[in-house]
Protein backbone atom coordinates (compact mmCIF):
# COMPACT_ATOMS: atom_id res chain seq x y z
CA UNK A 1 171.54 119.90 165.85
CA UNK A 2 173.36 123.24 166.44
CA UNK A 3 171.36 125.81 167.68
CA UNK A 4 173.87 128.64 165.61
CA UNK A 5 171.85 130.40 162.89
CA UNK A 6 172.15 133.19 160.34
CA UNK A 7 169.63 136.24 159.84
CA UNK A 8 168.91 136.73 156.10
CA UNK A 9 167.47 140.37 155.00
CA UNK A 10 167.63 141.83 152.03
CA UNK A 11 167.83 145.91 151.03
CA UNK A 12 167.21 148.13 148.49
CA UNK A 13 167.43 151.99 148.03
CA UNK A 14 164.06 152.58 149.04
CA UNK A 15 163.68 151.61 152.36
CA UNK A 16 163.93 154.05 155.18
CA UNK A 17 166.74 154.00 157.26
CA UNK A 18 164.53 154.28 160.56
CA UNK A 19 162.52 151.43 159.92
CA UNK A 20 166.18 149.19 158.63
CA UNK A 21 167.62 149.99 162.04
CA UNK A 22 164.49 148.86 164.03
CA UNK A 23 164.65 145.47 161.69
CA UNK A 24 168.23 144.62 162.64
CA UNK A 25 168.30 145.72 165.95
CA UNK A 26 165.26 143.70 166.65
CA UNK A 27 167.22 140.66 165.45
CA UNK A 28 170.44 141.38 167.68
CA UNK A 29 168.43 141.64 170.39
CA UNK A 30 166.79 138.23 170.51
CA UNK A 31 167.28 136.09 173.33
CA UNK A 32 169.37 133.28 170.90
CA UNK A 33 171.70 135.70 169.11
CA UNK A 34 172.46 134.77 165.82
CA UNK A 35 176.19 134.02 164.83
CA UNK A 36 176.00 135.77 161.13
CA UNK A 37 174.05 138.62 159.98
CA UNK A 38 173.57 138.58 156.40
CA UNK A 39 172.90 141.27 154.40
CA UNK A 40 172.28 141.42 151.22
CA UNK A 41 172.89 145.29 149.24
CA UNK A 42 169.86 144.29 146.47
CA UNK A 43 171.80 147.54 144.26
CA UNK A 44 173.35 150.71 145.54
CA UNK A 45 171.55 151.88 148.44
CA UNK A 46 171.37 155.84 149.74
CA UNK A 47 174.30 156.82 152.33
CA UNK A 48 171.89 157.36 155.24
CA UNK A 49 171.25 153.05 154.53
CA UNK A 50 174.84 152.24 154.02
CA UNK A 51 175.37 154.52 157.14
CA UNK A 52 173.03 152.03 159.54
CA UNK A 53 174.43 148.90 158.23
CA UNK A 54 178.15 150.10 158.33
CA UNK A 55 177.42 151.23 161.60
CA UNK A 56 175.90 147.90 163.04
CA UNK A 57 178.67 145.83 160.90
CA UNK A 58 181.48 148.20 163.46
CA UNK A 59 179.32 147.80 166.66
CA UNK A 60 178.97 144.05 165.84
CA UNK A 61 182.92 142.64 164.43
CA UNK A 62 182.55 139.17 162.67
CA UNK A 63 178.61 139.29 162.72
CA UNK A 64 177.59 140.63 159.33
CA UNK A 65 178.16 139.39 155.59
CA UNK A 66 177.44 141.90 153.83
CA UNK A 67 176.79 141.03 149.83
CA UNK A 68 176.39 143.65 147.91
CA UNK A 69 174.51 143.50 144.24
CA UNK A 70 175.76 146.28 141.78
CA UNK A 71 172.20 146.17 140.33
CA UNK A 72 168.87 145.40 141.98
CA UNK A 73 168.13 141.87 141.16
CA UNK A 74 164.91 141.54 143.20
CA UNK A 75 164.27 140.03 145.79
CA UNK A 76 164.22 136.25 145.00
CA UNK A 77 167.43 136.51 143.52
CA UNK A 78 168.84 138.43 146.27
CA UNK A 79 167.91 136.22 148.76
CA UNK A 80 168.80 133.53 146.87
CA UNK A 81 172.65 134.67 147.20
CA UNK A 82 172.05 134.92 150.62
CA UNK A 83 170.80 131.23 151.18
CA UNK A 84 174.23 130.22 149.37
CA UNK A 85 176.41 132.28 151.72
CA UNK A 86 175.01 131.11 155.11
CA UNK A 87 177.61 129.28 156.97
CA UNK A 88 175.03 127.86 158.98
CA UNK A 89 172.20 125.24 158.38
CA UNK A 90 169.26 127.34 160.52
CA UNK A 91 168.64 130.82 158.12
CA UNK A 92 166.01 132.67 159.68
CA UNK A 93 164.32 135.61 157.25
CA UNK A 94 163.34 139.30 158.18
CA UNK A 95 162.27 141.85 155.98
CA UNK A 96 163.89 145.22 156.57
CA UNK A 97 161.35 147.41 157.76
CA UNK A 98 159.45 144.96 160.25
CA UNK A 99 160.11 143.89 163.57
CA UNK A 100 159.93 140.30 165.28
CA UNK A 101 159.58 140.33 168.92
CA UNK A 102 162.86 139.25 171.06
CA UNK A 103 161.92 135.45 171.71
CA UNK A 104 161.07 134.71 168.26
CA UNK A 105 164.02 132.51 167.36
CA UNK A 106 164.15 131.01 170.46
CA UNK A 107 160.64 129.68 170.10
CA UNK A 108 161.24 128.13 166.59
CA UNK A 109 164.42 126.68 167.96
CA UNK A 110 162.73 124.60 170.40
CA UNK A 111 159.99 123.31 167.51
CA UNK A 112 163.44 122.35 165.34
CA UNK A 113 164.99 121.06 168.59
CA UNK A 114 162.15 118.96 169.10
CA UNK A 115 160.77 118.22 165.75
CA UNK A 116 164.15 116.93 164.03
CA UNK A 117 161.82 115.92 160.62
CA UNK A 118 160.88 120.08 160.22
CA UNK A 119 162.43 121.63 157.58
CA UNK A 120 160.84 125.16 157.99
CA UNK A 121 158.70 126.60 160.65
CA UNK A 122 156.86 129.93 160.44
CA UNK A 123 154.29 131.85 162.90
CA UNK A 124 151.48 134.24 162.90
CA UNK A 125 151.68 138.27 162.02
CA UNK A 126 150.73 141.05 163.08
CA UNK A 127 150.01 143.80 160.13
CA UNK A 128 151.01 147.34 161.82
CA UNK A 129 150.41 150.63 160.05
CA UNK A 130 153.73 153.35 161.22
CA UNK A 131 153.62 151.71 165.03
CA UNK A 132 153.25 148.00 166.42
CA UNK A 133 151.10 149.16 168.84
CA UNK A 134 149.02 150.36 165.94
CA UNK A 135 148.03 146.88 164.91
CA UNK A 136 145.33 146.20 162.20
CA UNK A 137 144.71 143.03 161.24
CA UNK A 138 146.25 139.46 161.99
CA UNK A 139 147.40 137.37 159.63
CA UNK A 140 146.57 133.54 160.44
CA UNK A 141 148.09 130.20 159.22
CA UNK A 142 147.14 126.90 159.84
CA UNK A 143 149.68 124.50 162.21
CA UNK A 144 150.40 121.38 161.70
CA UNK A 145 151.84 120.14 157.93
CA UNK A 146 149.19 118.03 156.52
CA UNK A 147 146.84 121.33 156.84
CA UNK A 148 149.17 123.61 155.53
CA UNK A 149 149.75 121.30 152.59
CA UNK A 150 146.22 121.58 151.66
CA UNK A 151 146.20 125.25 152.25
CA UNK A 152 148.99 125.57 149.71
CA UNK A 153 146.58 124.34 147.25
CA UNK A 154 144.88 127.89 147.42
CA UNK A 155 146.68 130.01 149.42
CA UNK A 156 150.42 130.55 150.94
CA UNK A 157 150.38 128.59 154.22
CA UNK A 158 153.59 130.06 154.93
CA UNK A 159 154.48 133.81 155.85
CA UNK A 160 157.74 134.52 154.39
CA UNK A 161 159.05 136.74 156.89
CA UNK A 162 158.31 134.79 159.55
CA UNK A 163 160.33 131.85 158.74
CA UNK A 164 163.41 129.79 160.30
CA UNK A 165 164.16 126.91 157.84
CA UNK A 166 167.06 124.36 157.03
CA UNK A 167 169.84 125.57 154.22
CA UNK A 168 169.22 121.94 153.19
CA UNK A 169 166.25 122.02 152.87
CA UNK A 170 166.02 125.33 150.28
CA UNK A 171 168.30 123.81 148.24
CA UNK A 172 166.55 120.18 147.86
CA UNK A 173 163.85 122.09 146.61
CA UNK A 174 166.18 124.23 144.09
CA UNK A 175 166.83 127.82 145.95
CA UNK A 176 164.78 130.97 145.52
CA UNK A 177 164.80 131.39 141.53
CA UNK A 178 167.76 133.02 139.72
CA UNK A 179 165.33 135.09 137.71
CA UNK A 180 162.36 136.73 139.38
CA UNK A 181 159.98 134.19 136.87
CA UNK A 182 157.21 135.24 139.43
CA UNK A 183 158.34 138.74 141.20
CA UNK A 184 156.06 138.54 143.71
CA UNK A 185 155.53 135.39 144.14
CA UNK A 186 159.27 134.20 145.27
CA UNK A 187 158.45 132.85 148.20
CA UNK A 188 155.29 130.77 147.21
CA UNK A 189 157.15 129.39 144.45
CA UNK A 190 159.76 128.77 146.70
CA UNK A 191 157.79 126.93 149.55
CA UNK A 192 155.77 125.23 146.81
CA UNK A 193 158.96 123.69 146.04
CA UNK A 194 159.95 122.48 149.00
CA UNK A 195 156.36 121.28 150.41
CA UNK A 196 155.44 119.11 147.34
CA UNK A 197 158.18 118.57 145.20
CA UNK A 198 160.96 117.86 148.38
CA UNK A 199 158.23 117.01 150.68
CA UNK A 200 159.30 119.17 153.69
CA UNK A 201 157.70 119.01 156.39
CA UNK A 202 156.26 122.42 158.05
CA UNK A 203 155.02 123.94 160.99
CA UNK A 204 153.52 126.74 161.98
CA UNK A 205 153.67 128.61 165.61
CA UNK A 206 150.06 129.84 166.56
CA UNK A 207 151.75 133.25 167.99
CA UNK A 208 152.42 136.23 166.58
CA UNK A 209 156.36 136.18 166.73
CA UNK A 210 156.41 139.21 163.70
CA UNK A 211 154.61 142.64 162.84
CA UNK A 212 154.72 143.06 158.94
CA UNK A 213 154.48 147.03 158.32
CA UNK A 214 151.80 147.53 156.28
CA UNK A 215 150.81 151.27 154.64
CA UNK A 216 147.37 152.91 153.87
CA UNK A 217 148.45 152.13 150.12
CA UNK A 218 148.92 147.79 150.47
CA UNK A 219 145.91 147.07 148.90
CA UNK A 220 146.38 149.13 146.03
CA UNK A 221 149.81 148.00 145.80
CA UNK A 222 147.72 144.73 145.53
CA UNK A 223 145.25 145.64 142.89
CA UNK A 224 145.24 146.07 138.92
CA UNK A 225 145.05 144.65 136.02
CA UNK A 226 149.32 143.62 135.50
CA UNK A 227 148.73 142.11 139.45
CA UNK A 228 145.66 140.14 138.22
CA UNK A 229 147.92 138.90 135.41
CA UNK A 230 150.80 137.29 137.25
CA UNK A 231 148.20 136.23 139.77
CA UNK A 232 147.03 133.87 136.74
CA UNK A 233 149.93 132.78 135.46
CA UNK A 234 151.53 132.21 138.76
CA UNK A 235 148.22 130.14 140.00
CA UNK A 236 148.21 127.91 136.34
CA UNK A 237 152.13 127.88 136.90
CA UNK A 238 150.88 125.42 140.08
CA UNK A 239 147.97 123.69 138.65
CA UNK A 240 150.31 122.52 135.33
CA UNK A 241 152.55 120.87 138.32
CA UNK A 242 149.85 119.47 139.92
CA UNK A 243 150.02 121.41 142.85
CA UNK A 244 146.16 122.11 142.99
CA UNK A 245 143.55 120.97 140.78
CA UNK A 246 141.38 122.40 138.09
CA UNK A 247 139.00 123.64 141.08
CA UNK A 248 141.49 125.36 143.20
CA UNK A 249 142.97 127.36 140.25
CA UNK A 250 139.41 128.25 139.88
CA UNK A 251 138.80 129.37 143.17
CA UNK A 252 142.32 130.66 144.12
CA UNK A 253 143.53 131.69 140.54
CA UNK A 254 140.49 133.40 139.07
CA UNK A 255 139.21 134.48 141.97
CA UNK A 256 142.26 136.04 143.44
CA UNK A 257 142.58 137.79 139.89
CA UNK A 258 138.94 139.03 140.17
CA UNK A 259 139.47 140.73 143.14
CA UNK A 260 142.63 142.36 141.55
CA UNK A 261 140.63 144.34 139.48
CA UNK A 262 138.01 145.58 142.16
CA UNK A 263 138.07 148.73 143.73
CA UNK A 264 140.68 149.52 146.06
CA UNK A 265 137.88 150.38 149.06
CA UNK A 266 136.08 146.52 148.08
CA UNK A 267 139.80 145.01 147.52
CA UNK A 268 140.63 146.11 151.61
CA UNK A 269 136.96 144.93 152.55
CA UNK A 270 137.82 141.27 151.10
CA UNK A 271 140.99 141.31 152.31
CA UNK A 272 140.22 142.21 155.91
CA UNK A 273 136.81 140.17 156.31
CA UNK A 274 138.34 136.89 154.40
CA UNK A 275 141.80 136.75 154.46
CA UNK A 276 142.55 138.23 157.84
CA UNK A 277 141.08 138.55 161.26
CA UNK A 278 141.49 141.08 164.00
């Protein structure tokens, strides 16, 4: 298998152009390089944005592809235009404000180079408010794929960011979706797909190879009552496909929705004391 890969990011007009350059440059600078940067422009982006990537695409000739959307689709969609224009058959995701430290992609290299039957492989984060030193909370997964298939049933057992998979594999299992059905949901619908309906296999590095930057505002962001609805229809979306039964929507669906509606203050408790770890 060739060890050549593409970077997939997506932007839109509200990122900052600080935190974009620290995103790409951390990719550049990993000890594989990657062979094509793609970018995708998710709608017209502010000039100090277009200045960074112009300015990378110059410093780096024949690196980047850079698509650009004349409205903002969202991010499934975007990405999903990005998976199609990937000359290569590794794709590994960042999101445009984070930061992945600089043996990252070699690490999940070696689990692909050794692991032929992997379609995707993923790792740990680290959730960072403004610095990575300034870490806050950890963001587990289990390893191996028969437990992260029965995490699925509940939870994502895959962080999005984090994740080198096969073009082939994406498409077996259908591509990010045209239409953001499930906004913020693409990538559980996504690897959803691909772990029961393609059965891909997965993996999971027990590292953290990626800081996710987080704000004082991410469990707000993470709350109400329009959140709590997609949460249900997203979770039933799984149980009708027989993704997890009656009792997991339960748990996962209603539950997940309850704690939608709490109070932002109880909303971070739960978060930090079940869902992550320091």
């Amino acid at each position: 298998m060739s060890e050549n890969y593409s970077v997939l990011m997506s932007v839109y007009f509200k990122e900052q152009p600080v935190f974009l350059n620290m995103a790409i440059q951390s990719m550049v600078d990993q000890t594989i390089k990657p062979d094509q940067f793609i970018i995708v422009k998710d709608g017209p982006l502010t000039s100090e944005l277009d200045q960074v990537i112009s300015g990378y695409d110059s410093k780096y000739p024949g690196l980047f592809t850079i698509i650009a959307n004349k409205t903002n689709l969202g991010l499934g969609p975007a990405l999903r235009k990005g998976v199609l224009e990937s000359r290569n058959e590794l794709i590994a995701r960042m999101d445009s404000d984070d930061f992945c430290v600089n043996d990252r992609v070699e690490k999940q290299l070696k689990v692909l180079r050794n692991h032929p039957e992997i379609g995707m492989v993923g790792s740990f984060e680290a959730e960072f408010i403004n610095d990575i030193s300034n870490v806050v909370a950890i963001h587990r997964v289990p390893e191996n794929n028969w437990a992260i298939k029965q995490f699925m049933r509940r939870r994502c057992a895959v962080l999005h960011p984090t994740v080198m998979f096969k073009k082939s594999a994406v498409l077996a299992a259908g591509n990010y979706q045209e239409t953001s059905v499930y906004a913020v949901y693409e990538d559980y619908d996504l690897f959803a797909r691909m772990i029961f309906d393609a059965n891909i296999q997965c993996f999971n590095i027990q590292e953290c190879l990626y800081f996710i930057r987080t704000s004082e505002d991410f469990y707000e962001r993470r709350g109400g009552f329009k959140y709590s609805k997609t949460v249900l229809r997203f979770k039933w979306h799984l149980f009708r496909k027989n993704n997890m039964s009656f009792v997991d929507f339960c748990i996962s669906g209603i539950g997940q929705a309850a704690v939608c509606l709490l109070p932002n203050k109880l909303r971070k408790m739960f978060y930090l004391t079940f869902l992550r770890g320091e």
